[in-house]
Protein backbone atom coordinates (compact mmCIF):
# COMPACT_ATOMS: atom_id res chain seq x y z
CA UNK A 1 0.00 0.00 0.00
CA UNK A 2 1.21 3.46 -0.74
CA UNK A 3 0.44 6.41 1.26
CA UNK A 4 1.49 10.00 0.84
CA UNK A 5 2.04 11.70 3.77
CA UNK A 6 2.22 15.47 4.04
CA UNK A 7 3.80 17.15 7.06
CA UNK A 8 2.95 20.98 7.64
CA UNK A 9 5.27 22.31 10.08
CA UNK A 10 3.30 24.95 12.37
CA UNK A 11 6.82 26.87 13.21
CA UNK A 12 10.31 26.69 14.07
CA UNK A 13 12.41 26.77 17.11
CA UNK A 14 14.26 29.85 17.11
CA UNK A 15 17.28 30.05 19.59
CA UNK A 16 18.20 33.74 20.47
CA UNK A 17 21.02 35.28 22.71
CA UNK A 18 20.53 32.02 24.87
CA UNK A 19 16.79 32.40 24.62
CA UNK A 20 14.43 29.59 23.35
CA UNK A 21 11.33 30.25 21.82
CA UNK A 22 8.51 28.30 19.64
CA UNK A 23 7.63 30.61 16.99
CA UNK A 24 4.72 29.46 15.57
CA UNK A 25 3.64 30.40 12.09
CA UNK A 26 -0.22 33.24 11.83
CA UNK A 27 -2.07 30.58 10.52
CA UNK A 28 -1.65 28.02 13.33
CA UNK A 29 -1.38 30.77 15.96
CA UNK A 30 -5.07 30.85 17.07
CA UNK A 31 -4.15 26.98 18.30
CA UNK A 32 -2.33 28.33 21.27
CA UNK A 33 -5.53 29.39 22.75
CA UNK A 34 -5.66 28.34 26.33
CA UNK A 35 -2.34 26.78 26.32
CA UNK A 36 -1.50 29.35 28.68
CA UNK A 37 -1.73 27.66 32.35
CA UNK A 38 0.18 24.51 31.19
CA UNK A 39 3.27 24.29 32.98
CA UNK A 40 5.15 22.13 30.13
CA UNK A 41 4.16 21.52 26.44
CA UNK A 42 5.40 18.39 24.34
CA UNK A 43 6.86 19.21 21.21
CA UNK A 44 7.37 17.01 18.18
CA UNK A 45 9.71 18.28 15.73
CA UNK A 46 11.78 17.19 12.53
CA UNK A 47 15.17 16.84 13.12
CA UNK A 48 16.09 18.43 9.77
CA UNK A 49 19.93 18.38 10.34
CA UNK A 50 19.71 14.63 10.15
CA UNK A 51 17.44 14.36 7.35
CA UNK A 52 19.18 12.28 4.49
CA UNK A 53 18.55 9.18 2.40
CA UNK A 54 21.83 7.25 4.59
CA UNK A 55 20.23 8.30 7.83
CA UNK A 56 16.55 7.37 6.37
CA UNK A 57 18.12 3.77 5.56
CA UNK A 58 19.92 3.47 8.89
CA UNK A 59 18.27 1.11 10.81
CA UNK A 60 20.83 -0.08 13.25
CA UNK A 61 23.39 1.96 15.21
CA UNK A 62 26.77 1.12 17.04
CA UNK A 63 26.86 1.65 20.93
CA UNK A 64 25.17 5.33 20.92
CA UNK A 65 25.50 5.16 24.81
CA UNK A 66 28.15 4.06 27.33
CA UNK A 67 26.61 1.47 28.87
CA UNK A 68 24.29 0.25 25.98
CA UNK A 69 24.54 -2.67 23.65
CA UNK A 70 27.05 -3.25 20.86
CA UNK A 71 24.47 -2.66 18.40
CA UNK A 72 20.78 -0.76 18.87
CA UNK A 73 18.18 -0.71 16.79
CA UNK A 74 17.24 3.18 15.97
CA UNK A 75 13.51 2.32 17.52
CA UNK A 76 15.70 1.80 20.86
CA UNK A 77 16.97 5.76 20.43
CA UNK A 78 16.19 8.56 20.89
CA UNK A 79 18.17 9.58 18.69
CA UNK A 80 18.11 11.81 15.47
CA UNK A 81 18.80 8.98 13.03
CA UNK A 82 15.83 6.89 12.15
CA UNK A 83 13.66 6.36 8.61
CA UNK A 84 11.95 9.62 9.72
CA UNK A 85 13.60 11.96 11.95
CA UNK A 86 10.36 12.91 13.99
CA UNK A 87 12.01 14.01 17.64
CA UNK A 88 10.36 14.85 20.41
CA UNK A 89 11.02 17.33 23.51
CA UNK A 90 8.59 17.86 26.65
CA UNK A 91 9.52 21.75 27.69
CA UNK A 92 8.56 23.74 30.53
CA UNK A 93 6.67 27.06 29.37
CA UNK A 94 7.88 30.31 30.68
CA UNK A 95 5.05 32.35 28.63
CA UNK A 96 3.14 31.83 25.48
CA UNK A 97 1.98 35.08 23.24
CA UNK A 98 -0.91 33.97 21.48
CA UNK A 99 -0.75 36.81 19.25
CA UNK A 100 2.51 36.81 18.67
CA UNK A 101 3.04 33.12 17.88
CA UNK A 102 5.75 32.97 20.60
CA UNK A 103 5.69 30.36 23.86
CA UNK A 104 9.39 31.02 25.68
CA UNK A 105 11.50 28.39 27.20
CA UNK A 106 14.29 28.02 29.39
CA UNK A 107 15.73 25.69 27.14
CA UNK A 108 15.44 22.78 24.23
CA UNK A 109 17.48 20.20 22.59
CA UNK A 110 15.98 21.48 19.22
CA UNK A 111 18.44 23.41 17.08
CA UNK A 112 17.72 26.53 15.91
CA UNK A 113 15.79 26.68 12.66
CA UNK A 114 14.18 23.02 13.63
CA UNK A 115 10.57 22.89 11.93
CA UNK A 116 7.99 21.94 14.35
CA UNK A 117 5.66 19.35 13.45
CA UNK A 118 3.61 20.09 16.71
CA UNK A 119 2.68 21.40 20.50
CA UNK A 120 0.71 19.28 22.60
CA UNK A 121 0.07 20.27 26.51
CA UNK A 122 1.81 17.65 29.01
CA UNK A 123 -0.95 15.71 31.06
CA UNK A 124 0.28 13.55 33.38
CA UNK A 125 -2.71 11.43 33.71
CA UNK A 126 -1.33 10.45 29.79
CA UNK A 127 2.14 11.40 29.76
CA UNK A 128 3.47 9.63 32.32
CA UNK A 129 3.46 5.68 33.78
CA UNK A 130 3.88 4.73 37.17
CA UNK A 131 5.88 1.32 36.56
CA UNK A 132 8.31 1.67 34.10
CA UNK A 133 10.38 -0.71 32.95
CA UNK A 134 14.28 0.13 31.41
CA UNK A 135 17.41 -2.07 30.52
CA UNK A 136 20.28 -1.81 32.96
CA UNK A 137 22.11 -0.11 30.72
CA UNK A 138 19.96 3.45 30.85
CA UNK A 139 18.14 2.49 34.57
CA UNK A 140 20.59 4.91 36.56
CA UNK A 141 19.23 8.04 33.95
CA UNK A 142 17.85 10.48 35.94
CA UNK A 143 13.93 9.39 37.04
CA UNK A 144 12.86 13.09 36.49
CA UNK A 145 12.77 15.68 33.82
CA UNK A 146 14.14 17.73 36.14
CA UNK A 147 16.63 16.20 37.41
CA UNK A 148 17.95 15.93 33.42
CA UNK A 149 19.45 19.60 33.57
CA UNK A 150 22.05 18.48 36.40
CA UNK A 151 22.82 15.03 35.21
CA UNK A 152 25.90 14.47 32.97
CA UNK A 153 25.00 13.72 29.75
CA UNK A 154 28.45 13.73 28.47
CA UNK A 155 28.87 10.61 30.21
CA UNK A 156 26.38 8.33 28.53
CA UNK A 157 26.14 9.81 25.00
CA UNK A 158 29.07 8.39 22.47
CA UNK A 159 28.09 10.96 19.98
């Protein structure tokens, strides 16, 4: 079966004197309404960077963290490479400007420039699971989001 798939992005991420910000394009603008009140938003984005026919192909990677297998398969990643390079980033909201397109962040892994695919509020009752279940290699990661900003990163990515 073929299916086309179109992908619209609703904005960017645009990165400014060490300033994050979600600027979403007039037309979709009137979708922020009542995001305000959220604490953190989920965005999905494209991780254009990435985007090629080798990464598109790549289905397995070598050892892309310290303590992980040999060899991963991308679906066990998080990372950028993968058939489509759809990413995704939960981010706490310092404002959101409805008519200015703009919801501010302390911070993203998104580069500047990245096209966002889409904003969804974080709801915990759908967001979140009580019993989780992780290999040993990525169980000592840091249980909270955050508790991510102080952890060392460095240390478990070989990328």
């Amino acid at each position: 079966m073929s299916l086309e798939i179109t992908i619209n992005p609703v904005g960017n991420i645009q990165i400014e004197n060490e300033r994050f910000f979600v600027s979403v394009k007039a037309r979709y603008r009137e979708g922020l309404r009542a995001l305000e009140g959220f604490s953190h938003i989920n965005i999905l984005w494209w991780g254009h960077r990435a985007d090629s026919s080798t990464s598109r192909d790549t289905l397995i990677v070598e050892k892309p963290y310290d303590k992980s297998p040999d060899i991963m398969g991308v679906f066990a990643t998080r990372g950028e490479i993968r058939p489509n390079p759809i990413l995704t980033t939960i981010a706490e909201v310092i404002r959101v400007d409805v008519a200015e397109g703009i919801i501010e962040l302390p911070w993203t892994d998104a580069e500047s420039g990245s096209p966002i695919i889409d904003i969804k509020p974080y709801h915990p009752c759908s967001d979140r699971v009580k019993n989780v279940g992780l290999p040993d290699w990525c169980a000592r990661w840091p249980e909270w989001y955050e508790d991510s900003a102080e952890f060392d990163w460095g240390s478990v990515f070989n990328f």
